[in-house]
N, C-alpha and C. Protein backbone atom coordinates (compact mmCIF):
# COMPACT_ATOMS: atom_id res chain seq x y z
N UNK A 1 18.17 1.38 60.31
CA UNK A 1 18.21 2.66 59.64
C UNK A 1 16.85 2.92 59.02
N UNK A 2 16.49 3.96 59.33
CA UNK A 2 15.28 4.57 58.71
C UNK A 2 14.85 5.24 57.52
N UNK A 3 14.49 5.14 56.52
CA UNK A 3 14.47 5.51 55.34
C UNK A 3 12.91 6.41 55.35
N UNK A 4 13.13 7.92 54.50
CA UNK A 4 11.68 8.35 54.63
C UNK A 4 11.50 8.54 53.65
N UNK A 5 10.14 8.62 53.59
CA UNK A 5 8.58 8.61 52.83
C UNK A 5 9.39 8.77 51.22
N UNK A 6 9.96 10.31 51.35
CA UNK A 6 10.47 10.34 49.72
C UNK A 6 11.08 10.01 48.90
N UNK A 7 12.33 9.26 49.94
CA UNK A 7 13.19 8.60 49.41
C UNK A 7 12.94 7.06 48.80
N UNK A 8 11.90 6.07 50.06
CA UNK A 8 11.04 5.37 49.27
C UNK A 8 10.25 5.68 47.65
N UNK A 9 9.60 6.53 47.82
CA UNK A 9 8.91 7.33 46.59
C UNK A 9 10.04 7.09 45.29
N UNK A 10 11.40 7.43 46.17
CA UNK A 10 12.20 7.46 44.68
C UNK A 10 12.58 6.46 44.26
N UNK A 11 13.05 5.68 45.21
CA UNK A 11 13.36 4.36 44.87
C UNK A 11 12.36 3.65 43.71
N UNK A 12 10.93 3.64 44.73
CA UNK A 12 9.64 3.12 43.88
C UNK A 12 9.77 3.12 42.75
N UNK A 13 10.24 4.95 42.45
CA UNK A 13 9.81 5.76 41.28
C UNK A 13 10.77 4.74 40.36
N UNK A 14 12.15 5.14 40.24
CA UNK A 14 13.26 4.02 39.90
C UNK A 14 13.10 2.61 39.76
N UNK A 15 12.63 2.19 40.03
CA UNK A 15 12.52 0.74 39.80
C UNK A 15 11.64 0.54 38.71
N UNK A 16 10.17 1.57 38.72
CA UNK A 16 9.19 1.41 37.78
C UNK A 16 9.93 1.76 36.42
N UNK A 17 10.87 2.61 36.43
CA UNK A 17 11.59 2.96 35.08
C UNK A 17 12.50 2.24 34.60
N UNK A 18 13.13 1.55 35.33
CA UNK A 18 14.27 0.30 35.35
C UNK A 18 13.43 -0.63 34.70
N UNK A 19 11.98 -1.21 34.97
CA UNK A 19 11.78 -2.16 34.77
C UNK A 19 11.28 -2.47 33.54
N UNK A 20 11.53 -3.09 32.41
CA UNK A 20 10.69 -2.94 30.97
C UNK A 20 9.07 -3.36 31.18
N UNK A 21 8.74 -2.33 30.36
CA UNK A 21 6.92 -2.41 29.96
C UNK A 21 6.79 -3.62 29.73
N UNK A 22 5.57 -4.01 30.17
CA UNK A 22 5.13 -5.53 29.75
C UNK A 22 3.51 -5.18 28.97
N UNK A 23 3.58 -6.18 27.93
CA UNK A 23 2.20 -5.94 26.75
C UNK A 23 1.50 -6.75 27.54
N UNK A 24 0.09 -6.37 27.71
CA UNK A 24 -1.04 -7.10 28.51
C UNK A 24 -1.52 -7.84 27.13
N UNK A 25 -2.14 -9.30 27.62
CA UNK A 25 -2.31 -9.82 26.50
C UNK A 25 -4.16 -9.74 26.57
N UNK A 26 -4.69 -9.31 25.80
CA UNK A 26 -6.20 -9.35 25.34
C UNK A 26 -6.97 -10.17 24.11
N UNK A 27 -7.92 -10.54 24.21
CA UNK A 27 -8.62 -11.45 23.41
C UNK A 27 -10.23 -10.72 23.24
N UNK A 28 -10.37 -10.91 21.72
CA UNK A 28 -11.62 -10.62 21.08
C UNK A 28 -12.36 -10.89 21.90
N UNK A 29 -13.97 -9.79 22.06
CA UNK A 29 -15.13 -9.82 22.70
C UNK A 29 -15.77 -10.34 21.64
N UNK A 30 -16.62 -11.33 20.88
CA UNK A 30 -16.79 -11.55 20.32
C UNK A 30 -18.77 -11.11 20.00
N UNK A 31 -19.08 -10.58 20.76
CA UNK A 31 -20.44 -9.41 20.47
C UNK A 31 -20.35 -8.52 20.38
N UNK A 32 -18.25 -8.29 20.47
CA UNK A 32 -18.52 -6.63 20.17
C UNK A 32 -17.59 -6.40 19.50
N UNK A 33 -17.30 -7.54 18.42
CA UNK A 33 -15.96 -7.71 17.61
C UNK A 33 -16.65 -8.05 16.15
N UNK A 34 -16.43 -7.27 14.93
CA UNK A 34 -17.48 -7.55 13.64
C UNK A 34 -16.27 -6.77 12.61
N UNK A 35 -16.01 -7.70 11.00
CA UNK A 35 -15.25 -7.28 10.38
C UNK A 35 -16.23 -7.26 9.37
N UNK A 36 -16.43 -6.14 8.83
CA UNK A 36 -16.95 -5.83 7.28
C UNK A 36 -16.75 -4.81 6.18
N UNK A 37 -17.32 -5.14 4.88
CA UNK A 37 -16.57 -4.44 3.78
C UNK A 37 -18.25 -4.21 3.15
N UNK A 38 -17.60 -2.84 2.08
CA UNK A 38 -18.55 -1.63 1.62
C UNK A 38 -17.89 -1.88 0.37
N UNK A 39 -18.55 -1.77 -0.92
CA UNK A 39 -18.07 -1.45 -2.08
C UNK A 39 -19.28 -0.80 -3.14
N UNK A 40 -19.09 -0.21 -4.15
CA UNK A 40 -19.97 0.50 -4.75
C UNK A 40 -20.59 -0.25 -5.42
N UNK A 41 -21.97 -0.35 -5.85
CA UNK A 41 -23.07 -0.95 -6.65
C UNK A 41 -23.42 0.02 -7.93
N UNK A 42 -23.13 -0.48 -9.02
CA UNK A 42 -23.21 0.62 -10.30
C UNK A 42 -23.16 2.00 -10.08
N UNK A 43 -22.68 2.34 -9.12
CA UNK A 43 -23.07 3.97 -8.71
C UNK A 43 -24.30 4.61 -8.10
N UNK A 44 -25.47 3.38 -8.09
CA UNK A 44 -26.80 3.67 -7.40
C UNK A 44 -26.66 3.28 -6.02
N UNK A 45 -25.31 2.77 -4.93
CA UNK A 45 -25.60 2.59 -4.48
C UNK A 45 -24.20 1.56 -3.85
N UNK A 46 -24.63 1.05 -2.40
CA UNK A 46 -23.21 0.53 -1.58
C UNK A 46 -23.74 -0.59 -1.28
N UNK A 47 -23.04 -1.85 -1.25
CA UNK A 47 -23.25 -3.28 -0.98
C UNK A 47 -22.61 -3.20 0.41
N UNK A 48 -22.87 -3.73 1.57
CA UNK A 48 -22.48 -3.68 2.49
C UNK A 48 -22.59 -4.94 3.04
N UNK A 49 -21.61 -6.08 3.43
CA UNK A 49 -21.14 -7.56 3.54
C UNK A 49 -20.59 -7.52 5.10
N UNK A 50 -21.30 -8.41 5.84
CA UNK A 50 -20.50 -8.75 7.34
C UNK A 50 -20.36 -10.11 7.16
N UNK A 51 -18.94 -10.16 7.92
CA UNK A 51 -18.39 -11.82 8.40
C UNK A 51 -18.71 -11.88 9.90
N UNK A 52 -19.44 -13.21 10.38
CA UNK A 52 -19.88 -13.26 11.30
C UNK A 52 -19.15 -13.30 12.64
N UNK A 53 -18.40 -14.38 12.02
CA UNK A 53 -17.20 -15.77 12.89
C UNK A 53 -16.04 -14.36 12.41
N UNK A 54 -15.49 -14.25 13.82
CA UNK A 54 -13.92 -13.65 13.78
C UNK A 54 -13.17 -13.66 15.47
N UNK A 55 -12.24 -14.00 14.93
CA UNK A 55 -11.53 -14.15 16.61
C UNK A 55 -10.30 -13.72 16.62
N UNK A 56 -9.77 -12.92 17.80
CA UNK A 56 -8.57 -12.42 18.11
C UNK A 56 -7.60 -12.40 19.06
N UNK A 57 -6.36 -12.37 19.14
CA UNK A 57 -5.86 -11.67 20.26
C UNK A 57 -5.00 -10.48 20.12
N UNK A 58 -4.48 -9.85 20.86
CA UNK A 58 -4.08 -8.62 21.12
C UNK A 58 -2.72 -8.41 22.20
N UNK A 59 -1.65 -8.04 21.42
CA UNK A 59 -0.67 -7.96 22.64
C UNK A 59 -0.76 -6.24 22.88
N UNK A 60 -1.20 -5.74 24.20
CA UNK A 60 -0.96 -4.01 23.84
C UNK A 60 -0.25 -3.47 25.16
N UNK A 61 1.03 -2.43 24.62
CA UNK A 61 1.14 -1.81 26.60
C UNK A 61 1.01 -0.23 25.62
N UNK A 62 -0.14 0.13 25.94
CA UNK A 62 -0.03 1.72 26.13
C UNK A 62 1.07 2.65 26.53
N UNK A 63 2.07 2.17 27.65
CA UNK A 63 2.82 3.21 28.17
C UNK A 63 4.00 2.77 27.13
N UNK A 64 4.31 1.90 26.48
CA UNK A 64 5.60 1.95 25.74
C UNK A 64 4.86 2.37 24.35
N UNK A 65 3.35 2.18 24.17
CA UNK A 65 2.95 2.63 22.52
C UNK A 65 3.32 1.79 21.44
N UNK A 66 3.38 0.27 21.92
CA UNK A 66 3.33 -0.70 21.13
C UNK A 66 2.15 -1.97 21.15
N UNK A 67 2.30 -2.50 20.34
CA UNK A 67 1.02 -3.58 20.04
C UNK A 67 1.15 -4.74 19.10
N UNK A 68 0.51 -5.80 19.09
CA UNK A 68 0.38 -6.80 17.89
C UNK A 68 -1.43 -7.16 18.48
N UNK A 69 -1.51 -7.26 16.74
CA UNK A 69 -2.97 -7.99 16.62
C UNK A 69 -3.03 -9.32 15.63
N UNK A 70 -3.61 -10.17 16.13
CA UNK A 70 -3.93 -11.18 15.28
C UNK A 70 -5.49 -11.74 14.98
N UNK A 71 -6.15 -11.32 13.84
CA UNK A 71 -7.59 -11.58 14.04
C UNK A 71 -7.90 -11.92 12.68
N UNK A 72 -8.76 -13.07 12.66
CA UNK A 72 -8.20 -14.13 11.78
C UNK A 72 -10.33 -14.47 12.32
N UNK A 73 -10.73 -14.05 10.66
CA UNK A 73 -12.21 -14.14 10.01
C UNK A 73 -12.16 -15.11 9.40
N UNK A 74 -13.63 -16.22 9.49
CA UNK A 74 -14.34 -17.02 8.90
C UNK A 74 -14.65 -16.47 7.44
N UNK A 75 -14.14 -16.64 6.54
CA UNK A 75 -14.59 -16.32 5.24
C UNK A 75 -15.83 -16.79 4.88
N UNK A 76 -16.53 -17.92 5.06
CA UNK A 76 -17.82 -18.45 5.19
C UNK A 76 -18.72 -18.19 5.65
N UNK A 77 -18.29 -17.34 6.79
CA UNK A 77 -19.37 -16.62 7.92
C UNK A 77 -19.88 -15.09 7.31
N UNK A 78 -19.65 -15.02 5.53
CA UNK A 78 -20.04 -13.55 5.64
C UNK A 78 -21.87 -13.38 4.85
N UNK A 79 -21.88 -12.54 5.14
CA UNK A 79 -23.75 -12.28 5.26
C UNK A 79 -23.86 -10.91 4.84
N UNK A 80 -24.39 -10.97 3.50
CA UNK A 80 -24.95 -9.55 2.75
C UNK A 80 -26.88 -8.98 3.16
N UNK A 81 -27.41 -10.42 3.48
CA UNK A 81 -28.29 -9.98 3.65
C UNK A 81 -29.22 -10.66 2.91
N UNK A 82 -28.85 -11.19 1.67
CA UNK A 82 -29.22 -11.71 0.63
C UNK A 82 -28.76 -13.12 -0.14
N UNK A 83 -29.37 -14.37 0.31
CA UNK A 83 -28.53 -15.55 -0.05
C UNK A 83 -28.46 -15.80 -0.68
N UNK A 84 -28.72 -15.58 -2.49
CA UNK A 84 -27.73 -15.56 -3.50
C UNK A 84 -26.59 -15.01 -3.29
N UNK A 85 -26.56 -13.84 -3.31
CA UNK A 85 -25.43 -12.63 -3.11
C UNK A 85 -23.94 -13.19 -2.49
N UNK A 86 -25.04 -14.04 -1.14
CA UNK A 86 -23.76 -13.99 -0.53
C UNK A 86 -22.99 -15.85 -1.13
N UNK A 87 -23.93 -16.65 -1.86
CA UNK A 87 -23.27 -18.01 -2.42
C UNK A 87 -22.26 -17.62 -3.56
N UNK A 88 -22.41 -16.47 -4.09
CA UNK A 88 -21.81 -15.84 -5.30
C UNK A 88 -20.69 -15.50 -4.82
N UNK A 89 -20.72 -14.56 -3.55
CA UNK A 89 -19.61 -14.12 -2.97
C UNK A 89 -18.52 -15.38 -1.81
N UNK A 90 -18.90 -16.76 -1.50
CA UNK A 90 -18.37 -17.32 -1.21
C UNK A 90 -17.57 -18.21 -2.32
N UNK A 91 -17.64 -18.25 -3.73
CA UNK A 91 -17.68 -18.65 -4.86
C UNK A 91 -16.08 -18.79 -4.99
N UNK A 92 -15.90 -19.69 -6.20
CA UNK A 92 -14.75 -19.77 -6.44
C UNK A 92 -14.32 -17.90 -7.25
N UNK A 93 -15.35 -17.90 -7.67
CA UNK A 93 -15.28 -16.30 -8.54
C UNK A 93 -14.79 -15.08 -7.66
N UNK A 94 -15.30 -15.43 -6.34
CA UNK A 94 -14.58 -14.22 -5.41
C UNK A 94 -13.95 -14.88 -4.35
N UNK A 95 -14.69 -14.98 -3.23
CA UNK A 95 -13.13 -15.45 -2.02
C UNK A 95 -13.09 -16.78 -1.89
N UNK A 96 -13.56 -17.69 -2.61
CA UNK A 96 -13.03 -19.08 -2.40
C UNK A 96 -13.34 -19.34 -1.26
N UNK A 97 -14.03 -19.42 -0.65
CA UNK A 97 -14.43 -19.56 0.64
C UNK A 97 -13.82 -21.02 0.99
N UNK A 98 -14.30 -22.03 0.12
CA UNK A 98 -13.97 -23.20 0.25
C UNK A 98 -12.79 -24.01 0.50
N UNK A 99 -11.83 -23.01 -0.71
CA UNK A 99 -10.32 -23.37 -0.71
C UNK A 99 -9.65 -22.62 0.43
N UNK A 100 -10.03 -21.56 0.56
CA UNK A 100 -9.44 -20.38 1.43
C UNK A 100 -9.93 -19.65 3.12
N UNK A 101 -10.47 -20.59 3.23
CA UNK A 101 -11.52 -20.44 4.74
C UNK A 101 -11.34 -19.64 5.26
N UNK A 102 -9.70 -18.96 5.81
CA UNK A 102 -10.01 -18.08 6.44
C UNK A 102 -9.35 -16.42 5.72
N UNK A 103 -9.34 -15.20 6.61
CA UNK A 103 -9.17 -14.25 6.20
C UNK A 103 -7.97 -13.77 7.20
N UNK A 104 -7.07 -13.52 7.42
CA UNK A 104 -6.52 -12.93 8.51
C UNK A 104 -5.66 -11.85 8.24
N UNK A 105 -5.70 -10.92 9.43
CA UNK A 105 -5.16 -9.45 9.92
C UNK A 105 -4.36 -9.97 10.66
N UNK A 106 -3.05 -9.14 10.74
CA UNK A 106 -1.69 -9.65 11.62
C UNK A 106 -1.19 -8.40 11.51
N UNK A 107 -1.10 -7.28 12.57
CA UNK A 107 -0.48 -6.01 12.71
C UNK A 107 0.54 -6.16 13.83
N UNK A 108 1.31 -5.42 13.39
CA UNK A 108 2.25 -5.25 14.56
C UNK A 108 2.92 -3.85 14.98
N UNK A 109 2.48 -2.99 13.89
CA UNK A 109 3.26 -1.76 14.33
C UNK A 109 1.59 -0.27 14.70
N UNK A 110 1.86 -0.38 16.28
CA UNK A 110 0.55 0.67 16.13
C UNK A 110 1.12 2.14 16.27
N UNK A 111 -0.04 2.95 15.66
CA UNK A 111 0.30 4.49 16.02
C UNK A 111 -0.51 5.08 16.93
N UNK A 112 0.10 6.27 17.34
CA UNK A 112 -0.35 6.78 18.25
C UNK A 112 -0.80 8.32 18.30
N UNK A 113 -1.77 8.74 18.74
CA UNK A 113 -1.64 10.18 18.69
C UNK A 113 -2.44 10.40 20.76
N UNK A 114 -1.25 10.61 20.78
CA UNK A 114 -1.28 10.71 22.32
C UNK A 114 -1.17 9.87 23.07
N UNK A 115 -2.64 9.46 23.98
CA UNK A 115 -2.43 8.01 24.55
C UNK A 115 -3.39 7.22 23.57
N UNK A 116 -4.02 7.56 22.97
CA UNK A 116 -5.08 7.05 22.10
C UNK A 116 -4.20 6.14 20.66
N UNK A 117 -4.74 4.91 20.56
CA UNK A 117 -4.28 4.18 18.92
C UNK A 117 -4.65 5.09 17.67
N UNK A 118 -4.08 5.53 17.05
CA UNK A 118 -4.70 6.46 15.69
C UNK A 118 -4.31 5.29 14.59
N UNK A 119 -3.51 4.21 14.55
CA UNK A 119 -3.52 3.63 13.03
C UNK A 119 -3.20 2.15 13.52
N UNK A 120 -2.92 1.20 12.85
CA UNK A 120 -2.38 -0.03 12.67
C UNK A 120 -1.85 -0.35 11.98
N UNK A 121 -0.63 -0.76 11.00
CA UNK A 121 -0.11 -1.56 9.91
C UNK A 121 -0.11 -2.90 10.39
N UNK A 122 -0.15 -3.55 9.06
CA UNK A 122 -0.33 -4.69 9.25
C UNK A 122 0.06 -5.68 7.79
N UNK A 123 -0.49 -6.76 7.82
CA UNK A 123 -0.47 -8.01 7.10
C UNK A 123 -2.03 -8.35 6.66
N UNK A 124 -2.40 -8.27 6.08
CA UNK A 124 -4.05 -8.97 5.29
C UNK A 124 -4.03 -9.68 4.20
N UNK A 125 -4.36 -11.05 4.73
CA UNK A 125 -4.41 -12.66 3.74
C UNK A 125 -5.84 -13.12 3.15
N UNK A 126 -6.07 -12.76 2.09
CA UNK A 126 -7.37 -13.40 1.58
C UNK A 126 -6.96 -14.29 0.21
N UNK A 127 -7.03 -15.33 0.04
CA UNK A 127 -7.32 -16.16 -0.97
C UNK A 127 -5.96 -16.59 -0.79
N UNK A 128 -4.63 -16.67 -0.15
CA UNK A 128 -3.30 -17.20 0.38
C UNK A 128 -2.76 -15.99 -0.31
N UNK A 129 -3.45 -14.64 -0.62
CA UNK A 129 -2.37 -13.29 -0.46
C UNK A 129 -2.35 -12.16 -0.18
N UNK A 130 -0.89 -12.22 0.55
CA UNK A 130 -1.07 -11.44 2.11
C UNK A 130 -0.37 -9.81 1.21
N UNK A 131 -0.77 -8.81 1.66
CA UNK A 131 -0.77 -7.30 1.30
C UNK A 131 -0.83 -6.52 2.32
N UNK A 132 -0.07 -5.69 2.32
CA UNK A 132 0.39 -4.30 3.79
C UNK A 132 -0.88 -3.56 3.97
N UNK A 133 -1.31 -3.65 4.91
CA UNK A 133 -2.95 -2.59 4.61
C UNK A 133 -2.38 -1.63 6.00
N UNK A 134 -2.68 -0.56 6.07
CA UNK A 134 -2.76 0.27 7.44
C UNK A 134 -4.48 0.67 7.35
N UNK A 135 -4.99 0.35 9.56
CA UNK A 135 -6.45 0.14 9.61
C UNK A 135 -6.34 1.61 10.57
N UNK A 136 -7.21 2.91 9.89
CA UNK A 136 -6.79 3.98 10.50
C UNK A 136 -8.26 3.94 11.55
N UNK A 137 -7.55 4.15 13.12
CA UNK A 137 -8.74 4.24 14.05
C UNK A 137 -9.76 5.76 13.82
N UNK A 138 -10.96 5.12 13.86
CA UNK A 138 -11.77 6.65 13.82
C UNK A 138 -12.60 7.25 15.12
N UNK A 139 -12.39 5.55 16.14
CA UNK A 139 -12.69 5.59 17.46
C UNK A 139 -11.79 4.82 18.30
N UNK A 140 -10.88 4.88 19.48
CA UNK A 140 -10.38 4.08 20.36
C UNK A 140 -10.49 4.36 22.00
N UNK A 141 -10.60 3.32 22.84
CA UNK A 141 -10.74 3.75 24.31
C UNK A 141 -10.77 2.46 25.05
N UNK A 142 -10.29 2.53 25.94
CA UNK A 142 -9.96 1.07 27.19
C UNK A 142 -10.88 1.94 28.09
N UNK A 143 -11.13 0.92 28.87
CA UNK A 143 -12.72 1.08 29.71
C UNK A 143 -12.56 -0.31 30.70
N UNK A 144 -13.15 0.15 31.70
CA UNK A 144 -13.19 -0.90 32.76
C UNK A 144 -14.56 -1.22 32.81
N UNK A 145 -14.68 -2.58 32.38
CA UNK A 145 -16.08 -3.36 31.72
C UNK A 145 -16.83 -3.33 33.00
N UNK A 146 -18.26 -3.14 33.62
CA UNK A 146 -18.87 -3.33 34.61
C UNK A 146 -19.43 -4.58 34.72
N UNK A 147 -19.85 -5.05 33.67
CA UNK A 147 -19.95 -6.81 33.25
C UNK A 147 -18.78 -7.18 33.51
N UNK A 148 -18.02 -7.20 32.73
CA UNK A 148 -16.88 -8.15 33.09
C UNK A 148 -15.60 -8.21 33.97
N UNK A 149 -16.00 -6.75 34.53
CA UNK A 149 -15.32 -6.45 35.71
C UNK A 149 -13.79 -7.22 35.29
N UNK A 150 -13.42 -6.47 34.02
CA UNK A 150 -12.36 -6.48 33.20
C UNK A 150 -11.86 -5.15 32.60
N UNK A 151 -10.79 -5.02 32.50
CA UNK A 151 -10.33 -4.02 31.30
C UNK A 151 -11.26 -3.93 30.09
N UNK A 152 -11.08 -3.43 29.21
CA UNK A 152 -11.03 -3.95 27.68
C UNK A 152 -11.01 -2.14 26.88
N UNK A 153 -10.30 -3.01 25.97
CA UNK A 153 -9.83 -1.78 24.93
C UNK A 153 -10.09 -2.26 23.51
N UNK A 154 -10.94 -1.55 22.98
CA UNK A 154 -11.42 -1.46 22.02
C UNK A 154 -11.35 -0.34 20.95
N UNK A 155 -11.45 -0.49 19.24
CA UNK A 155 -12.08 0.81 18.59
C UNK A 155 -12.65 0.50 17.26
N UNK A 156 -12.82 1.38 16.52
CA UNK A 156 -13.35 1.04 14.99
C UNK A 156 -12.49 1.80 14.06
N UNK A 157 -11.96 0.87 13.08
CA UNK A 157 -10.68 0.92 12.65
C UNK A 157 -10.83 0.66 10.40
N UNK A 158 -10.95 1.32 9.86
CA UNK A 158 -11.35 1.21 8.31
C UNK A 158 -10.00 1.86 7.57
N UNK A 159 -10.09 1.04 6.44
CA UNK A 159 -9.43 1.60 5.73
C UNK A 159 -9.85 1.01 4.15
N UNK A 160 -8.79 1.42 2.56
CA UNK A 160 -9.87 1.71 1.60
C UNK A 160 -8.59 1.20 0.94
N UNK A 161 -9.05 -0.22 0.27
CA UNK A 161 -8.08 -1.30 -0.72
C UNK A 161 -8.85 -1.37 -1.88
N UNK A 162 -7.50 -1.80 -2.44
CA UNK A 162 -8.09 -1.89 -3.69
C UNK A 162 -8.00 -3.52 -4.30
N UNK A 163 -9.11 -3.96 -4.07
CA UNK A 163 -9.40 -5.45 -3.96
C UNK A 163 -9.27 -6.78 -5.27
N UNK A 164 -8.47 -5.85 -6.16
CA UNK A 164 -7.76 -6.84 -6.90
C UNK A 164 -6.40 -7.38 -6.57
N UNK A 165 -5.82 -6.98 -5.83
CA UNK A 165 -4.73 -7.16 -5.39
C UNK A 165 -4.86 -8.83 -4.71
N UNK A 166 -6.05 -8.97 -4.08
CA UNK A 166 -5.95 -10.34 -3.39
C UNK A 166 -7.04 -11.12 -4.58
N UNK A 167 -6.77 -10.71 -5.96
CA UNK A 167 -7.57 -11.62 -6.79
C UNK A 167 -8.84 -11.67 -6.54
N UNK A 168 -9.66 -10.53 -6.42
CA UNK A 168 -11.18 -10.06 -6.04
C UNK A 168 -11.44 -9.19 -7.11
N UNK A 169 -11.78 -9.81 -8.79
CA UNK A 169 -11.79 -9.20 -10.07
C UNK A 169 -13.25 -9.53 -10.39
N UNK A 170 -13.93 -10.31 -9.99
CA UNK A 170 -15.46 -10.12 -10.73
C UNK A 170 -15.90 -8.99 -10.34
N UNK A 171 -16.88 -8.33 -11.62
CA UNK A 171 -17.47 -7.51 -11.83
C UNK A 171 -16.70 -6.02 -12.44
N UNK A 172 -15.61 -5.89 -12.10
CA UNK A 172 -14.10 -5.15 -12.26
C UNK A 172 -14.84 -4.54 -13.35
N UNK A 173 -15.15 -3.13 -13.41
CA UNK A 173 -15.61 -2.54 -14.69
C UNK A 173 -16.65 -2.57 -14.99
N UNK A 174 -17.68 -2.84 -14.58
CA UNK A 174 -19.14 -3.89 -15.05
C UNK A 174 -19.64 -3.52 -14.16
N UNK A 175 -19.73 -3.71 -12.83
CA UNK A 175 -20.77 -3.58 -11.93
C UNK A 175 -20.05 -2.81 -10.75
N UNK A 176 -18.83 -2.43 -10.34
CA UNK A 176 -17.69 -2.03 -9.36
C UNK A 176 -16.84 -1.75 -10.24
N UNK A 177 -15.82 -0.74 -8.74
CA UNK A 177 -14.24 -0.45 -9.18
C UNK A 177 -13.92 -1.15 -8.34
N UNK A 178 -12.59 -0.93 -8.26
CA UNK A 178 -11.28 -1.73 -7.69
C UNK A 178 -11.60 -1.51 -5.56
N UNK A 179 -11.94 -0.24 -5.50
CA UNK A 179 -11.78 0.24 -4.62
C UNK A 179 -13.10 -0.58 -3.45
N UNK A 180 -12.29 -0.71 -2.43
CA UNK A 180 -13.58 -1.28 -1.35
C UNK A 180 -12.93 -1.02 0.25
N UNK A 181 -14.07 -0.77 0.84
CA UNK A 181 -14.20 0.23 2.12
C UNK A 181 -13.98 -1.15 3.16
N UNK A 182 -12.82 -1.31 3.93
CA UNK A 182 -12.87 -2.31 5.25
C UNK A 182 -13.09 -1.68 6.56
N UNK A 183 -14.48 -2.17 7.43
CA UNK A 183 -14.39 -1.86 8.63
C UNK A 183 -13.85 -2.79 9.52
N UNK A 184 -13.09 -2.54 10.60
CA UNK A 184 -13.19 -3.46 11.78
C UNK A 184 -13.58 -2.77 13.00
N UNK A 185 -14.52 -3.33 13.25
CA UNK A 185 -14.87 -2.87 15.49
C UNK A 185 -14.26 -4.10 16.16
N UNK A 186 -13.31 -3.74 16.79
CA UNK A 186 -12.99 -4.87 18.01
C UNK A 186 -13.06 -4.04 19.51
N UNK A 187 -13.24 -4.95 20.27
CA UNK A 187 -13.44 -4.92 21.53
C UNK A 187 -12.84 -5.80 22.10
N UNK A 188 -11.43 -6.06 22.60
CA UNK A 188 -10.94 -7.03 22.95
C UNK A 188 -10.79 -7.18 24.82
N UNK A 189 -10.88 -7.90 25.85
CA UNK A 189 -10.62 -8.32 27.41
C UNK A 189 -9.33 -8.67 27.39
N UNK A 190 -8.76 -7.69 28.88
CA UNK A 190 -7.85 -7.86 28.96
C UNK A 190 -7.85 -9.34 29.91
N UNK A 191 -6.75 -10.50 29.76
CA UNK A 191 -6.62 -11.70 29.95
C UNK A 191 -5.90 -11.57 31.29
């Protein structure tokens, strides 16, 4: 028995809808993956801090509009620019670098505005406490890498805490407010 062209087509079509979405799993580009924070300097001015060391993975399927991220920063690895600045800021006085090594982001619920990521909620652990942050995208796009002759989907993703919450009180009144600016750029390969 002979079956034609459209009826194949439908079948095809049917099966692809029958079948549940599967999340492609992706992992941090790590030259094109950088987490850093902005906070105000007496009002003359913005301190601007990068962590070097950060690594991720990424569960994402676009067509169902779901995701998890896990990206989990070297607290030690961060660099103001200035090496007092930044021994002060590895200090027991601010992130404990020592006791508390690392920093980690754990999202699981993404948003969407179209096919594009517009937000992230999530989980953010600094000093062993973890607080709901949502990381609103201000850029996102998957791209077929010509280097790596890979997928990869990437964007740059900030949002604006208020950094006593994870016990980040020096200077509180004195030299800063509460308030501090988080960027993340990731660029993650699809696996």
């Amino acid at each position: 028995m002979r079956r034609s062209l459209p009826a194949l087509a439908a079948v095809a079509a049917l099966a692809a809808v029958a079948l549940p979405a599967q999340a492609s799993n992706y992992v941090t580009e790590p030259t094109h993956t950088a987490a850093m924070f902005e906070i105000d300097h007496f009002g003359a001015g913005v301190n601007r801090v990068r962590f070097d060391k950060e690594e991720g993975t990424i569960q994402f399927d676009p067509a169902a509009k779901t995701g998890r991220v896990e990206l989990s920063i070297d607290a030690a690895s961060l660099s103001s620019g200035v090496a007092p600045f930044d021994r002060h800021l590895k200090s027991a006085e601010m992130f404990d670098a020592e006791k508390h090594p690392t920093i980690k982001f754990v999202g699981d619920k993404f948003h969407f505005d179209g096919s594009k990521v517009s937000a992230v909620d999530g989980q953010l652990t600094i000093k062993g406490k973890t607080h709901p942050v949502t990381l609103k995208a201000t850029k996102f796009a998957c791209y077929q890498s010509p280097m790596l002759k890979r997928e990869v989907c990437g964007g740059n993703f900030e949002a604006t805490v208020d950094r006593t919450q994870w016990g980040l009180d020096y200077g509180l009144g004195m030299v800063t407010g509460k308030d501090v600016k988080l960027i993340a750029t990731v660029e993650a390969v699809k696996q």
